[in-house]
Protein backbone atom coordinates (compact mmCIF):
# COMPACT_ATOMS: atom_id res chain seq x y z
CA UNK A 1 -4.02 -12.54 21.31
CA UNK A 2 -7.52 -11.39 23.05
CA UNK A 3 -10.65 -13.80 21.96
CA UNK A 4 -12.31 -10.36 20.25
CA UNK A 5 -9.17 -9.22 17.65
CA UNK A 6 -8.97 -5.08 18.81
CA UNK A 7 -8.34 -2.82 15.40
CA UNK A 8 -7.90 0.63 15.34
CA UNK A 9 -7.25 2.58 12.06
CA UNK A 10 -6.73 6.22 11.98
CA UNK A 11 -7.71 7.61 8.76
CA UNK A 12 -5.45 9.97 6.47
CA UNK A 13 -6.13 13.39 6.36
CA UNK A 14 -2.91 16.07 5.90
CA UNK A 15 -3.17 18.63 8.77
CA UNK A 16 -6.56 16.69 10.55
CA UNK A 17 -4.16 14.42 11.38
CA UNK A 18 -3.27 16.74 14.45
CA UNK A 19 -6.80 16.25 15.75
CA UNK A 20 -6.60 11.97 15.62
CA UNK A 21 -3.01 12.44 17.32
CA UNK A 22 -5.19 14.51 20.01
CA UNK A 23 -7.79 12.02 20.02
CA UNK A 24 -5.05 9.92 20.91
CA UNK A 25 -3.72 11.44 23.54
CA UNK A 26 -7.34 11.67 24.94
CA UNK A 27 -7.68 8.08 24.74
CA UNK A 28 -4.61 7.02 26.35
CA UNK A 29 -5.75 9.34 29.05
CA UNK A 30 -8.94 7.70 29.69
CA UNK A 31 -7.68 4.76 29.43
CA UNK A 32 -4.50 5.11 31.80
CA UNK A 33 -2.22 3.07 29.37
CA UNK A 34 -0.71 3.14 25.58
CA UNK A 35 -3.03 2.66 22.69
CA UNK A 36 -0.51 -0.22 21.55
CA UNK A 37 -1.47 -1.99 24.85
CA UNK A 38 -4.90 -1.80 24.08
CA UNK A 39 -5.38 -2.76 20.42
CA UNK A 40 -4.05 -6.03 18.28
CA UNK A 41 -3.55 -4.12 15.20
CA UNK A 42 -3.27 -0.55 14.16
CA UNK A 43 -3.87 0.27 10.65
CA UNK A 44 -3.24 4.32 9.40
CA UNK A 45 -3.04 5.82 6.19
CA UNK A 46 -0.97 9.38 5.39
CA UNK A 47 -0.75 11.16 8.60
CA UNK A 48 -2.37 8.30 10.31
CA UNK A 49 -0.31 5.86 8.79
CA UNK A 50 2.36 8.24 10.77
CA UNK A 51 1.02 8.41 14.07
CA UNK A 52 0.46 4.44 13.84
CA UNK A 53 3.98 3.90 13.29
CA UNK A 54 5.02 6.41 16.16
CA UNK A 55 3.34 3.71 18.46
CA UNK A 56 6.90 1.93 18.05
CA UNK A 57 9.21 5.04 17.84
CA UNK A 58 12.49 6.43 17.28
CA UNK A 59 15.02 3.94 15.88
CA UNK A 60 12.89 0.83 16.98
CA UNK A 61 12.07 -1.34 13.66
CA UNK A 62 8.35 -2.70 12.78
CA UNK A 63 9.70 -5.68 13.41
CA UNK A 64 9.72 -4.48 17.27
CA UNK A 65 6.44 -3.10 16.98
CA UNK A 66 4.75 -3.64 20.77
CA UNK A 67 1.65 -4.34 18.26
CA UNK A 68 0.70 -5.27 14.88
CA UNK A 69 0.67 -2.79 12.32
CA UNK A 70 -0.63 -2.38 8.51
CA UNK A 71 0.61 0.72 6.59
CA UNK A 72 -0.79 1.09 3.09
CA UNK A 73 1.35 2.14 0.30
CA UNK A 74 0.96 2.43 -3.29
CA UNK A 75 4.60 0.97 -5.09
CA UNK A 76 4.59 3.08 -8.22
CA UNK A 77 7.19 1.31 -9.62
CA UNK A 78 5.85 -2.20 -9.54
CA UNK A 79 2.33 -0.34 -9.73
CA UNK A 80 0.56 -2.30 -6.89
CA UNK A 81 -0.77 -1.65 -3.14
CA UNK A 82 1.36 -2.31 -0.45
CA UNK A 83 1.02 -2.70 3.17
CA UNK A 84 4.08 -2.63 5.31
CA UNK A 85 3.66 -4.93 8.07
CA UNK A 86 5.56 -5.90 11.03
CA UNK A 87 7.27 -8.78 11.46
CA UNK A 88 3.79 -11.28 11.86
CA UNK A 89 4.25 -12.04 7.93
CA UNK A 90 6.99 -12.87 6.42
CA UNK A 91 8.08 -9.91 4.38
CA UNK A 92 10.84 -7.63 2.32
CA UNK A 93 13.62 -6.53 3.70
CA UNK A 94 12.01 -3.05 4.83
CA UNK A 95 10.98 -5.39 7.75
CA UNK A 96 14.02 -4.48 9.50
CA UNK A 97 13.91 -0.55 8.65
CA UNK A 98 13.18 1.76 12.08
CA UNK A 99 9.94 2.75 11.93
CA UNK A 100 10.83 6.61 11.21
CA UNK A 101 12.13 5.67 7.75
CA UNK A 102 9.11 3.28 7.02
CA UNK A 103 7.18 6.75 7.80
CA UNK A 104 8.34 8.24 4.65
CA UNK A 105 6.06 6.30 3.02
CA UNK A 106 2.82 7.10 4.19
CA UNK A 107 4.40 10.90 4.21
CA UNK A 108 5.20 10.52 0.20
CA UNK A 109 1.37 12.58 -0.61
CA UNK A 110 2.12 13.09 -4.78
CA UNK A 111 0.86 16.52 -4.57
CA UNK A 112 2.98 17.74 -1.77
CA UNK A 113 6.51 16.10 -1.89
CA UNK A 114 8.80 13.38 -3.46
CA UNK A 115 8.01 10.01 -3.38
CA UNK A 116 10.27 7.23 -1.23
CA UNK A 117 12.54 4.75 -2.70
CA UNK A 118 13.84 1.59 -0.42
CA UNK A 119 13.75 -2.16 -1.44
CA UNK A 120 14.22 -1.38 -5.34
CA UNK A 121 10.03 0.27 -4.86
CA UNK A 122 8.89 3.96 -5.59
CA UNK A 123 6.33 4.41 -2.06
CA UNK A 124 3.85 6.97 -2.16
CA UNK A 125 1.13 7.34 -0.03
CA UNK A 126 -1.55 4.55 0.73
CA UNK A 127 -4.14 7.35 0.40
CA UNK A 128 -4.03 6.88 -2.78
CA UNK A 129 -6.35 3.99 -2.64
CA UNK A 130 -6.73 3.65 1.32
CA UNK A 131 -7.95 6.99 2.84
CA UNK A 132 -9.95 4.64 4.96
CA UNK A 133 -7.69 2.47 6.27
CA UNK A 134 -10.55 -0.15 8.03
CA UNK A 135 -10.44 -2.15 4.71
CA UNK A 136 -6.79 -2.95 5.36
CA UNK A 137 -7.49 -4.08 9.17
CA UNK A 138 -9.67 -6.17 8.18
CA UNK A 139 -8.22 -7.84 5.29
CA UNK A 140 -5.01 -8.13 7.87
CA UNK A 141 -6.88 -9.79 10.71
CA UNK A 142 -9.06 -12.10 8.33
CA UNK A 143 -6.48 -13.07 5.62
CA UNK A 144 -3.00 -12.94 7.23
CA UNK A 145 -4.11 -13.39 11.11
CA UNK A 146 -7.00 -15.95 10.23
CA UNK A 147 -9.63 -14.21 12.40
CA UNK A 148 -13.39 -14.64 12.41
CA UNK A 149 -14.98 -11.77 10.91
CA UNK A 150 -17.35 -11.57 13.69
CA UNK A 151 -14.49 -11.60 16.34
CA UNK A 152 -13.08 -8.18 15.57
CA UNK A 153 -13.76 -4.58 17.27
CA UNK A 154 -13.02 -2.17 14.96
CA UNK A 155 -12.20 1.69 16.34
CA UNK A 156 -12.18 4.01 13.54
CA UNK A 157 -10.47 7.67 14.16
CA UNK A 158 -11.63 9.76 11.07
CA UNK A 159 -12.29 12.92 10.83
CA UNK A 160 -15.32 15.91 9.71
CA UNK A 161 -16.09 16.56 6.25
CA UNK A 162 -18.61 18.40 4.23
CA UNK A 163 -21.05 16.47 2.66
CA UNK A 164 -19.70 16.23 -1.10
CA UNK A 165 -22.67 16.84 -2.98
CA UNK A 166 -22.23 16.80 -7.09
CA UNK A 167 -24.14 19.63 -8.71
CA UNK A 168 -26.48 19.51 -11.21
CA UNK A 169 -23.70 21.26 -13.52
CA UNK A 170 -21.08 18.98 -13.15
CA UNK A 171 -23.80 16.07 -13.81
CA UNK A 172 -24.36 17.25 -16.60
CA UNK A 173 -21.49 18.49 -18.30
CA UNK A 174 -18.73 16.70 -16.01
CA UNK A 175 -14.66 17.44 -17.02
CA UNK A 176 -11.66 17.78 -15.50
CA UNK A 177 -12.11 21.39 -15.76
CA UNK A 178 -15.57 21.56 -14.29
CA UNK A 179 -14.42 19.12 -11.18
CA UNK A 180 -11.44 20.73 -10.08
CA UNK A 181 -10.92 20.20 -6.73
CA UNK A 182 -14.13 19.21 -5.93
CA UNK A 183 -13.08 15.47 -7.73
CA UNK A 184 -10.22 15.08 -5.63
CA UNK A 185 -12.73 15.42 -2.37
CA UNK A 186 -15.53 12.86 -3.98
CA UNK A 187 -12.58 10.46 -4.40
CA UNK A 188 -11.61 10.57 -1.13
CA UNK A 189 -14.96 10.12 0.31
CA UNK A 190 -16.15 7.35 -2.11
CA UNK A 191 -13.39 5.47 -0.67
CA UNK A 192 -14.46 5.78 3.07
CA UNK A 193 -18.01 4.95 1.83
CA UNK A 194 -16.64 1.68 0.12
CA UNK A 195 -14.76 1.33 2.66
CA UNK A 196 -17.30 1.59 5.55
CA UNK A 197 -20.20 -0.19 3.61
């Protein structure tokens, strides 16, 4: 391991997940080699939580991952956070899964398919309490790793949003009803605040 601990953690996102796998791409580029060669521990929620786990590919397990990785779940049946890991911790037997069925879980968003069963859990999407994934790097490389918290780089691949500004109607009156979607989109980006803060 490199003195300085490299993290990168690629956000969730849906569809804007195309633009981190470009940003990706890019990177390598510049770079001349594989993002795996260059970072300690990739951390990716949803879609990024995808393209984190295509740094080991095909049929290859976690276990074989060429770096660390930290994929946040939510186990609805045991109704905790999870974070499937590669083989640097000791862990369940999803350990030895290939890394395209570990993908399910991070692709398990409630509102647009089913959720993934394996190891006796009910996986849906970290998102649901990791959009921002940096939290999880960092609780990987200081808790489970043992690194300094002043010996980490962090790279964060995120992408645009609106500001999500709460108007003076739904201060006042608040609701389901009145939020709509707009609650769904100040959940999301309270947790990258928290998250970044």
């Amino acid at each position: 391991m490199r003195e300085r601990l490299r993290i990168l953690s690629l956000d969730g996102g849906g569809v804007q997940g195309a633009c981190r796998a470009a940003v990706r791409a890019v990177l390598e580029r510049l770079a001349g080699r594989r993002l795996v060669e260059c970072f300690d521990l990739i951390t990716g929620t949803s879609t990024g939580g995808i393209i984190a786990l295509a740094a080991v590919l095909g049929r290859r397990t976690r276990g074989e991952a060429r770096c660390r990785l930290g994929v946040p779940s939510y186990d609805a049946v045991r109704g905790e956070a999870h974070v499937f890991r590669p083989a640097h911790t000791a862990g369940p037997p999803a350990a030895t899964l290939p890394a395209v069925e570990v993908a399910l879980a991070p692709a398990a968003a409630p509102t647009y398919g089913p959720a993934w069963t394996v190891d006796r859990g009910c996986h849906l999407d970290g998102g649901l309490w990791a959009n921002c994934p940096v939290t999880v790097g960092l609780v990987e490389a200081i808790g489970v790793l043992g690194q300094a918290p002043n010996a980490m780089d962090v790279l964060r691949i995120g992408t645009a949003t609106e500001p999500c500004a709460v108007s003076p109607r739904r201060r006042q009156q608040g609701g389901l009803l009145r939020w709509n979607i707009g609650l769904r989109d100040l959940l999301q980006q309270a947790q990258v605040a928290a998250a970044l803060a």
